[in-house]
Protein backbone atom coordinates (compact mmCIF):
# COMPACT_ATOMS: atom_id res chain seq x y z
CA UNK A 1 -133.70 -11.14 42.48
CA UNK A 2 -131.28 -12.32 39.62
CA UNK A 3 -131.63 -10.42 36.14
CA UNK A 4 -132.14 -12.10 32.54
CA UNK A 5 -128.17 -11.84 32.06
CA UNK A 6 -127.41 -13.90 35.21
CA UNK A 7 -130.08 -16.93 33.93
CA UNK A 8 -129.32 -16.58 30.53
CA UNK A 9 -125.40 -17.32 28.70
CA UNK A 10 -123.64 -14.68 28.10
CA UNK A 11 -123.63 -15.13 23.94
CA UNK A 12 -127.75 -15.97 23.64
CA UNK A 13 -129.73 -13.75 21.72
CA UNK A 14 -131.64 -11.40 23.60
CA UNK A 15 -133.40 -10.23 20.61
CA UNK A 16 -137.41 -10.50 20.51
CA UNK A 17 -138.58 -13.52 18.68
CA UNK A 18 -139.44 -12.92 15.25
CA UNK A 19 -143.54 -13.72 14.72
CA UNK A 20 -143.98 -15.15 11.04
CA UNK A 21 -146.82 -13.31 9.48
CA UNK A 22 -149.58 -15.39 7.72
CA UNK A 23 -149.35 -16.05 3.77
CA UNK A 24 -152.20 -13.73 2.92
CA UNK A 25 -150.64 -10.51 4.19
CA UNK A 26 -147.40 -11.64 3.04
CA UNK A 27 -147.16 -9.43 -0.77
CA UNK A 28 -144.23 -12.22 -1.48
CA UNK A 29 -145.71 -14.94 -0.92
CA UNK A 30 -148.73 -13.87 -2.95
CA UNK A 31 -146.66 -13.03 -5.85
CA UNK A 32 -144.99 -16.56 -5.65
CA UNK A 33 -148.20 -18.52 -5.23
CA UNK A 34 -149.83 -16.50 -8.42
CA UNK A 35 -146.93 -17.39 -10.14
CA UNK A 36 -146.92 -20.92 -9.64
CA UNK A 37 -150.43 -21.34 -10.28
CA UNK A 38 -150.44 -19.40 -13.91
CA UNK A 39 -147.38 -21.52 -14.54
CA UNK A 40 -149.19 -24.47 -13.95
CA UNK A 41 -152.37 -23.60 -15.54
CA UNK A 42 -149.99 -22.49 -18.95
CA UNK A 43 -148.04 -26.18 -18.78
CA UNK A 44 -151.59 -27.88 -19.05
CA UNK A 45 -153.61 -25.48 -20.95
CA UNK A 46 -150.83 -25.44 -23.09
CA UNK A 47 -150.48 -29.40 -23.56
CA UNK A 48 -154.37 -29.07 -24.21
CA UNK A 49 -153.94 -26.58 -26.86
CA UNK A 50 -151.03 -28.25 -28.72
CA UNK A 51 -151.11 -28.41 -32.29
CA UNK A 52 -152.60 -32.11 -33.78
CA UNK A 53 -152.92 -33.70 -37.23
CA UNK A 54 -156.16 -33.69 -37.88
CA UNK A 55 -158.41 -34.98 -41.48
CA UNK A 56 -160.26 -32.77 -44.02
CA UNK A 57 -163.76 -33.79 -42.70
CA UNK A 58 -162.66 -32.64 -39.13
CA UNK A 59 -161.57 -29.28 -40.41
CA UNK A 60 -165.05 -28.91 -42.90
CA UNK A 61 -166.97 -29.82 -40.14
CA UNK A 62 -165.59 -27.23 -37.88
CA UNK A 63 -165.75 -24.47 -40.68
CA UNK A 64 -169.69 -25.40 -41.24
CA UNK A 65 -170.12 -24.80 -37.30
CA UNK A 66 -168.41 -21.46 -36.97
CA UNK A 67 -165.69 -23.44 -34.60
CA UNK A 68 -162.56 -21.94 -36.80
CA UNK A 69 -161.34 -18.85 -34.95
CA UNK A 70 -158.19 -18.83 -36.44
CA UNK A 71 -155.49 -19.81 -39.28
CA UNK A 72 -152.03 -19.82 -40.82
CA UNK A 73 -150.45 -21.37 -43.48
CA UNK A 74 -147.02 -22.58 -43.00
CA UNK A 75 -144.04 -24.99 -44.53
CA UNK A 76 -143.33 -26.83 -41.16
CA UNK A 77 -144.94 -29.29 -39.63
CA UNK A 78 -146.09 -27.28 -36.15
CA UNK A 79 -143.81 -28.59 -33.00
CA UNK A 80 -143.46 -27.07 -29.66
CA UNK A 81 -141.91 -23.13 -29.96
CA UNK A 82 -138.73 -24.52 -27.70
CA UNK A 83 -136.21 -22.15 -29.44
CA UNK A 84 -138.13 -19.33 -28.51
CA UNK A 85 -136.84 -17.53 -25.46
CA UNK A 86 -138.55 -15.83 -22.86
CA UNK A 87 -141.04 -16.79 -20.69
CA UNK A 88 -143.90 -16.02 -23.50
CA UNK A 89 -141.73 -18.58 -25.60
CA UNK A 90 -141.29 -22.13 -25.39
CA UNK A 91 -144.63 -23.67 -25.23
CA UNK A 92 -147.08 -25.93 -27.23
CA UNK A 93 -148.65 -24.18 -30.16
CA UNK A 94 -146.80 -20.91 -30.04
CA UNK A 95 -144.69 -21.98 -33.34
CA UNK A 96 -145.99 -19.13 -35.01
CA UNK A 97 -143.79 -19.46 -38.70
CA UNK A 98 -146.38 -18.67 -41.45
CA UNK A 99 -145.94 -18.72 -45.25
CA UNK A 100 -147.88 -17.06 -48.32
CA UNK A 101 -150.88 -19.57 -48.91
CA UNK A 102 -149.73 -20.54 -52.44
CA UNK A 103 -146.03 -21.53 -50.95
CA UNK A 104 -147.30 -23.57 -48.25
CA UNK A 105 -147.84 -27.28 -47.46
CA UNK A 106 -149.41 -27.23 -44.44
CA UNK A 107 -152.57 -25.80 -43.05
CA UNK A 108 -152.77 -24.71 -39.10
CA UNK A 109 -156.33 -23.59 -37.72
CA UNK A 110 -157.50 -22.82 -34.04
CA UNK A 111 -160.63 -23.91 -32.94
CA UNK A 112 -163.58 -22.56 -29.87
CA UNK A 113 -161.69 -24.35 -27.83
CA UNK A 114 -158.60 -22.73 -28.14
CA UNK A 115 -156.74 -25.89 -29.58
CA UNK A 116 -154.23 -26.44 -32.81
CA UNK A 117 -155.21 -28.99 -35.73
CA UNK A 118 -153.13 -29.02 -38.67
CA UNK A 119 -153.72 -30.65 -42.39
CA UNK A 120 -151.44 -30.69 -45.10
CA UNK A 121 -152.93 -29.03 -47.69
CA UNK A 122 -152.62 -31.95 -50.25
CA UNK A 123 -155.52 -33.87 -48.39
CA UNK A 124 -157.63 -31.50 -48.32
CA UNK A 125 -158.69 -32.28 -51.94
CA UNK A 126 -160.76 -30.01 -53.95
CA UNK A 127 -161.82 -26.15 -52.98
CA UNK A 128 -164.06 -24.16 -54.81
CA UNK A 129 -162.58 -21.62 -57.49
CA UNK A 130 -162.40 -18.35 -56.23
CA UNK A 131 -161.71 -15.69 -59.24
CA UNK A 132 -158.23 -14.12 -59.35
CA UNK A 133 -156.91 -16.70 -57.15
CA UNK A 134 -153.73 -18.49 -58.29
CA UNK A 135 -153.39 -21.67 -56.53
CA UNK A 136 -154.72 -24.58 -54.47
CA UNK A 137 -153.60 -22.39 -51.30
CA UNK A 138 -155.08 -18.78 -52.79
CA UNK A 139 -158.69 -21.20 -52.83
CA UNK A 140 -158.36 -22.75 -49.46
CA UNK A 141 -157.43 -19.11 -47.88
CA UNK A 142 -160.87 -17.45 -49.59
CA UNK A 143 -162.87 -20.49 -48.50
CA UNK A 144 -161.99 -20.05 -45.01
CA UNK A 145 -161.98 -15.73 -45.04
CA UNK A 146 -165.70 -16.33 -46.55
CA UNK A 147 -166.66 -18.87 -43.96
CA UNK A 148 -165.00 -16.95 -41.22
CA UNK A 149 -166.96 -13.53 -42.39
CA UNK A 150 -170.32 -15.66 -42.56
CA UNK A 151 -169.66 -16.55 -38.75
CA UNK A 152 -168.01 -14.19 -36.76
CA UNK A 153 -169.61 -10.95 -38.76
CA UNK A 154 -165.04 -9.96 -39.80
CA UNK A 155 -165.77 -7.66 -43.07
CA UNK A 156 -161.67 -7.73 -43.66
CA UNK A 157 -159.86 -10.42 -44.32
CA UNK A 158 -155.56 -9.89 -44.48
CA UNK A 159 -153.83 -13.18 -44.68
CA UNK A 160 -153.61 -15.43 -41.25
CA UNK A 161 -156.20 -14.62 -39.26
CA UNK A 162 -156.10 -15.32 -35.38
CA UNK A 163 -158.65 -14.48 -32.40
CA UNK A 164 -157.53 -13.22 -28.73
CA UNK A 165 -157.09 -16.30 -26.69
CA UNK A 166 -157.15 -16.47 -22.90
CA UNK A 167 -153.85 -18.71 -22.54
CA UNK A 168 -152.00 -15.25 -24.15
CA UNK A 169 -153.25 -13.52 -21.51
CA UNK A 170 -152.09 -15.92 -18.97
CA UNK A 171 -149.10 -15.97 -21.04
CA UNK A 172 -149.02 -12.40 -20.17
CA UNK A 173 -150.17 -12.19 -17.26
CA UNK A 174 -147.11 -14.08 -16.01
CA UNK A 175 -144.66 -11.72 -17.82
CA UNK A 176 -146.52 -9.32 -16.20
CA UNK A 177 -146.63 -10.28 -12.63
CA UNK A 178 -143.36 -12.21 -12.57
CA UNK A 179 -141.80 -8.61 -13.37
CA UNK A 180 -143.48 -6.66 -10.58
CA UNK A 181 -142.20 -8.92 -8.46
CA UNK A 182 -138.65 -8.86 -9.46
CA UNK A 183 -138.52 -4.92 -10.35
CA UNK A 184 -141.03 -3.44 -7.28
CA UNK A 185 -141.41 -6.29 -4.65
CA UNK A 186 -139.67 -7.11 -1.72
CA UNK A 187 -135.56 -7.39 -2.34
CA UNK A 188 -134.56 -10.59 -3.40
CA UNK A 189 -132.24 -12.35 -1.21
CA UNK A 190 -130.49 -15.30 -3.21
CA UNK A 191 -129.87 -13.12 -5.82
CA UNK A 192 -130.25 -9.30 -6.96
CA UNK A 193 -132.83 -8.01 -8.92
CA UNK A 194 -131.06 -8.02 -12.21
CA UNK A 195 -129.82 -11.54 -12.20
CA UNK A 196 -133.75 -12.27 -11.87
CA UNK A 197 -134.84 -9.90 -14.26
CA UNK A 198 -132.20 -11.94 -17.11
CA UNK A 199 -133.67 -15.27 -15.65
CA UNK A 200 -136.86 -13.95 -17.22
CA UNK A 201 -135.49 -15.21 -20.44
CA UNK A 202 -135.25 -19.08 -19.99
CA UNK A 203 -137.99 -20.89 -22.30
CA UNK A 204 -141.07 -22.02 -20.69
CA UNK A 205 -140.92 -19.39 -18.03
CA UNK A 206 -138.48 -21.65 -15.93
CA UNK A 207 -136.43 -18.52 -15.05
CA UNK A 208 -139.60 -17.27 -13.45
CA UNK A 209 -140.91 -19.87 -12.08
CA UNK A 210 -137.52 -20.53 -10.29
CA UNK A 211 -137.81 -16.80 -8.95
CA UNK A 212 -141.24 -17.78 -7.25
CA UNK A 213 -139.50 -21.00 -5.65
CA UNK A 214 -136.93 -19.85 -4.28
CA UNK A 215 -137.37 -16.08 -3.40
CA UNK A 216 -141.09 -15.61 -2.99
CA UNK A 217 -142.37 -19.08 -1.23
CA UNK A 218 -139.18 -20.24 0.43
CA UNK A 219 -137.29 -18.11 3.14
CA UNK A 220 -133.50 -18.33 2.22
CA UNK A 221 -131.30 -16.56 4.53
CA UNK A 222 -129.64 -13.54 2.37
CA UNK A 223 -126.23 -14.25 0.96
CA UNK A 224 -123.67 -12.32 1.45
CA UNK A 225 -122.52 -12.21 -1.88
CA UNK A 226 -125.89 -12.34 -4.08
CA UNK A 227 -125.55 -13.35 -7.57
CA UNK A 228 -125.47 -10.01 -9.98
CA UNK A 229 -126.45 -9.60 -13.05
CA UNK A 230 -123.60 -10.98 -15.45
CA UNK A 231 -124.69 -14.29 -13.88
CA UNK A 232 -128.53 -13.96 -14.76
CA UNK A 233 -127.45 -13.42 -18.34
CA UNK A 234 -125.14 -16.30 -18.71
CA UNK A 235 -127.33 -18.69 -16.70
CA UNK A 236 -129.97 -17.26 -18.96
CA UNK A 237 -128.67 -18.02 -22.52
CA UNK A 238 -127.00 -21.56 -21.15
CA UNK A 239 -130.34 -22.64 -19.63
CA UNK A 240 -132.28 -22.06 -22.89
CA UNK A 241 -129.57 -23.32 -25.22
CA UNK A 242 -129.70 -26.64 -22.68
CA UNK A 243 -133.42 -27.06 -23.00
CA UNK A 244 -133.06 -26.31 -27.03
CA UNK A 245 -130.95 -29.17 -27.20
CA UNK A 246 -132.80 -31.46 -24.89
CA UNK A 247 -135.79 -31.04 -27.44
CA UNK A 248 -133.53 -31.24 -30.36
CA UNK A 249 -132.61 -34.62 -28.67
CA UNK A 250 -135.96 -35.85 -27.86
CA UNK A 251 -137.46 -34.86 -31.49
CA UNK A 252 -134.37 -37.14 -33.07
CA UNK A 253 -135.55 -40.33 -31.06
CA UNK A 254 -139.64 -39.98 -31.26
């Protein structure tokens, strides 16, 4: 009776054959899927919540219905964050420059629905006198702290005032997960841990969301010479200076 070795050439691999193990029991595939997913549900929750010009009747009619959860006064007209870095940084509404109410010319309020309206403060005509105030924006900002105390029961009233939204806990949820992944899950094979962990920093979460793609839901074979970390931190700052100027580019021609 002829052996294995005498059927078989003499370089194959006599080796077992590997068995794939399903998704679900799989701790990097998990972590790649949830990552996707939240990035997806920030892109359009965050194209939902993007700030709009709205009118003055729009924002009195929210204020009479309790709908205001949230406000800032600023000097720019709100745009998408895209000079923020990080993967917190970089999407719609999250432009978070506020001015004293007296110095501003714009108004920025968040409604029930987690969305951004803004007004510029010279249409919103008239607002009742409020004693001590000193301005057209002192009397807007104690209209709304009165209106918000009436509603939502707030006894203290400091300048902006914002409510908890879900989409910054998604926000940080992906911060969150993205880095257990990179810092406690399985060894990355493309790249080392630290290149990933300077990825982190690309606006809008790409960095991240690249680190789901390619380590966590594809199966690369390991390099041999993984990129380190000086790598992560130049592809890091020339990835978000590249999408800076893409928007840069795109706001000069719209």
């Amino acid at each position: 009776m002829r052996s294995m070795t005498d059927v078989l050439p003499a370089d194959a691999d006599l080796q077992a054959p590997a068995c794939s193990a399903p998704w679900w029991r799989s701790s990097r595939r998990i972590i790649g899927i949830v990552l996707v997913a939240l990035w997806i549900g920030l892109a359009g929750w965050s194209l939902w919540a993007a700030p709009r010009e709205s009118s003055a009747d729009h924002l009195r009619a929210q204020v009479a219905a309790g709908e205001v959860t949230g406000w800032r006064f600023t000097d720019q007209q709100p745009t998408w964050d895209a000079g923020a870095n990080g993967p917190l940084g970089g999407w719609p509404g999250t432009d978070d420059h506020s001015v004293d109410a007296d110095n501003a010319g714009i108004l920025v309020w968040s409604d029930s629905q987690y969305r951004e309206h803004w007004i510029r403060i010279s249409q919103l005509g008239s607002m009742p006198a409020e004693p001590g105030s000193q301005g057209f924006g002192d009397a807007t900002q104690a209209w709304l702290g009165r209106e918000f105390v009436a509603h939502h029961g707030s006894s203290v009233i400091r300048g902006d005032v914002s409510l908890p939204t879900p989409v910054n806990l998604a926000r940080l949820a992906f911060l969150l997960v993205g880095l257990a992944g990179i810092c406690g899950g399985v060894a990355p094979r493309i790249a080392n841990r630290w290149y990933w962990f300077w990825m982190c920093g690309i606006t809008f979460g790409l960095g991240l969301l690249a680190y789901a793609v390619f380590e966590c839901l594809r199966d690369p074979k390991p390099r041999a010479a993984r990129f380190g970390g000086g790598t992560g931190f130049v592809t890091m700052i020339a990835g978000s200076l590249a999408i800076s100027l893409a928007f840069s580019l795109v706001g000069a021609f719209v």
